[in-house]
PDB file of N, CA and C in Angstrom:
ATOM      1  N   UNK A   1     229.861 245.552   2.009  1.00  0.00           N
ATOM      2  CA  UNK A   1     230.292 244.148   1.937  1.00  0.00           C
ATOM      3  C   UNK A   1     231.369 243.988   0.859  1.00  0.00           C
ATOM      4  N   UNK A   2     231.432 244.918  -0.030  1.00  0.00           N
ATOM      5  CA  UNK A   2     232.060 244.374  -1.569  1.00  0.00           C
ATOM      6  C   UNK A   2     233.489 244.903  -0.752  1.00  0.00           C
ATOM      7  N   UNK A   3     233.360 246.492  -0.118  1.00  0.00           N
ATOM      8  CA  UNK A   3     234.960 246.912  -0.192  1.00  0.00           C
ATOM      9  C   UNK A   3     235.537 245.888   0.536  1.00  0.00           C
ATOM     10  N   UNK A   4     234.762 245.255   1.895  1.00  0.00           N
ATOM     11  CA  UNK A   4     235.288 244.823   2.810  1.00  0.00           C
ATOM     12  C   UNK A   4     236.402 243.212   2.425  1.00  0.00           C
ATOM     13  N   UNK A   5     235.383 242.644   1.158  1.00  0.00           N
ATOM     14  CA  UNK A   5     236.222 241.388   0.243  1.00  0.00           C
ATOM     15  C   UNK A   5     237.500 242.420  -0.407  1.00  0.00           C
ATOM     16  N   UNK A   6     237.543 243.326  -0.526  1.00  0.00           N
ATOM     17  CA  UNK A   6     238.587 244.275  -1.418  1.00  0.00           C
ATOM     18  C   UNK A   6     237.691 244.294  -3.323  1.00  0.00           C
ATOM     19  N   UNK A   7     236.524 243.891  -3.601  1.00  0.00           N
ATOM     20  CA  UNK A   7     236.645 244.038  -4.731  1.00  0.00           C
ATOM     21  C   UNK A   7     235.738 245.425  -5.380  1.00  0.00           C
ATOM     22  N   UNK A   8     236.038 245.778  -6.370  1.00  0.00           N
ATOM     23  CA  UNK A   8     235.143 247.062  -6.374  1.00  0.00           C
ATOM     24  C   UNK A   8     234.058 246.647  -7.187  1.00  0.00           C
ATOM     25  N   UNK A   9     232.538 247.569  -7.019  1.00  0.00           N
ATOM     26  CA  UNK A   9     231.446 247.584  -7.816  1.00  0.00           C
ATOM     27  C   UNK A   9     231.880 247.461  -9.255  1.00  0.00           C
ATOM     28  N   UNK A  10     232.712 247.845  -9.772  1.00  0.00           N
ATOM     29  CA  UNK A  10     233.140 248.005 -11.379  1.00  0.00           C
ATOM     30  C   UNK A  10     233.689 246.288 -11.980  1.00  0.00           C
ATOM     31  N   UNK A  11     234.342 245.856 -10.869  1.00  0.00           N
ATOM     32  CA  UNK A  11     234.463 244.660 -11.030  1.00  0.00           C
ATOM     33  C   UNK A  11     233.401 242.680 -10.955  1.00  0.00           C
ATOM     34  N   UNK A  12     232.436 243.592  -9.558  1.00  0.00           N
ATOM     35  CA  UNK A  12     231.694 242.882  -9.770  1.00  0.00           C
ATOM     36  C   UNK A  12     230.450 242.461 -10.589  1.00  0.00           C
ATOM     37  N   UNK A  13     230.243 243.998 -11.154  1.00  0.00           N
ATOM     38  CA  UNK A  13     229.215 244.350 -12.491  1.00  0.00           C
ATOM     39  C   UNK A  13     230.239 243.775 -14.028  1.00  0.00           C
ATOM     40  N   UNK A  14     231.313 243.246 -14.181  1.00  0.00           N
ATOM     41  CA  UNK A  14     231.653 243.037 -14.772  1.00  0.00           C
ATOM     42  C   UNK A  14     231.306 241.444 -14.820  1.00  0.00           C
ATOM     43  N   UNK A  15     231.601 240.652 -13.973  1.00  0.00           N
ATOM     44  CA  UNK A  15     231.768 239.566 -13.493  1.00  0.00           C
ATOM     45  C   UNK A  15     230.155 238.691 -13.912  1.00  0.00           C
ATOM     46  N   UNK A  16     229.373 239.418 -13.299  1.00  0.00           N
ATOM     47  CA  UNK A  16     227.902 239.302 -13.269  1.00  0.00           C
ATOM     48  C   UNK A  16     227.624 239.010 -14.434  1.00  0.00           C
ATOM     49  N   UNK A  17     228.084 240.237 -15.528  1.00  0.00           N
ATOM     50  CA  UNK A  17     227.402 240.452 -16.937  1.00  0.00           C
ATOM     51  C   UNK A  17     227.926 238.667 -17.570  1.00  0.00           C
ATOM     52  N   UNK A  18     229.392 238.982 -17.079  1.00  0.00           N
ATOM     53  CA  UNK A  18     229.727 237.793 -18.081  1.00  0.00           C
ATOM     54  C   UNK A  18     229.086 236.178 -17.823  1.00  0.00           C
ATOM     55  N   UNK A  19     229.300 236.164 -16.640  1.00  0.00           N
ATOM     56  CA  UNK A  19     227.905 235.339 -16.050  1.00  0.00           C
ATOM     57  C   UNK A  19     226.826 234.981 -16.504  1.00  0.00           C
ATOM     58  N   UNK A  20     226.207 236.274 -16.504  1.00  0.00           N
ATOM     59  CA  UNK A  20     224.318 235.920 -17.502  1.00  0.00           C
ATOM     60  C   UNK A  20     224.986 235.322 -18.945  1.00  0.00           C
ATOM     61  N   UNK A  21     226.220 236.443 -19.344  1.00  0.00           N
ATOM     62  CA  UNK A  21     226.067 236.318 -21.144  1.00  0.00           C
ATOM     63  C   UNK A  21     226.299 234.393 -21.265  1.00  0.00           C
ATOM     64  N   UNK A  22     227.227 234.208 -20.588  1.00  0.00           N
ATOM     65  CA  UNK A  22     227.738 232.533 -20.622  1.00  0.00           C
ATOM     66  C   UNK A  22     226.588 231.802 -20.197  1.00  0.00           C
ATOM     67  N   UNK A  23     225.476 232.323 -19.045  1.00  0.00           N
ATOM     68  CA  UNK A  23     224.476 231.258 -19.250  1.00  0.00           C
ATOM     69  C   UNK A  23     223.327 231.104 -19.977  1.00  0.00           C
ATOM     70  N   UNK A  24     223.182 232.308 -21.158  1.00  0.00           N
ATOM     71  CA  UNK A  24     222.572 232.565 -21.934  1.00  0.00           C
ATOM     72  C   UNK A  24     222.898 231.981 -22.836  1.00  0.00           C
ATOM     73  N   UNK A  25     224.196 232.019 -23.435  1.00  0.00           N
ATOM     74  CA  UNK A  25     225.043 230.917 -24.419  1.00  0.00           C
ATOM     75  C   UNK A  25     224.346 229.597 -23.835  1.00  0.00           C
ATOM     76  N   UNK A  26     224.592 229.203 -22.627  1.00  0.00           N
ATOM     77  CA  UNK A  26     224.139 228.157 -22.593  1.00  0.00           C
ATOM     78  C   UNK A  26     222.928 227.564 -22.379  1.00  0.00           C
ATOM     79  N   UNK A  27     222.080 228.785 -22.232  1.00  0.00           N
ATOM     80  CA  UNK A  27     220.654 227.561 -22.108  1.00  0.00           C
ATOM     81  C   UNK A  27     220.089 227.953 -23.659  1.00  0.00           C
ATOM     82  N   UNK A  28     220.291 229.497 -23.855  1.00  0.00           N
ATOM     83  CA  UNK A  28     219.505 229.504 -25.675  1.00  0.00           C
ATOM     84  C   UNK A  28     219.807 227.878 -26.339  1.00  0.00           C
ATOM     85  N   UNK A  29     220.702 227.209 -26.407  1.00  0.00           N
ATOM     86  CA  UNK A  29     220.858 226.072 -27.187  1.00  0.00           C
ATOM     87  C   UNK A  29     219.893 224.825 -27.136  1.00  0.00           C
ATOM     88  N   UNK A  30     219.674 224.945 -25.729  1.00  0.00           N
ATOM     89  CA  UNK A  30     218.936 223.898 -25.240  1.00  0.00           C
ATOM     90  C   UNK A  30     217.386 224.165 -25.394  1.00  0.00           C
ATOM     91  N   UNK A  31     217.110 225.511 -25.025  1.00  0.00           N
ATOM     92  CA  UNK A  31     215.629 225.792 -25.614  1.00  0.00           C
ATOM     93  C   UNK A  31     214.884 225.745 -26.670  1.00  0.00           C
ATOM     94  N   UNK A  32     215.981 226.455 -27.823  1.00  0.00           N
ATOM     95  CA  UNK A  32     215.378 226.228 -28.907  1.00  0.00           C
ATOM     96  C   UNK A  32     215.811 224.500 -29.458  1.00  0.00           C
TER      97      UNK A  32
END
């Protein structure tokens, strides 16, 4: 599925990470 969009595994494991890290930024604030 990924080649077929053209993007590679390296890119979408990138994408992901930054993802969690930004919604981690954003809910840690609200929890504590």
């Amino acid at each position: 599925a990924a080649k077929q969009i053209g993007i590679s595994p390296m890119t979408v494991t990138r994408h992901l990470k930054k993802g969690i890290q930004q919604l981690g930024s954003l809910l840690e604030p609200q929890v504590a």
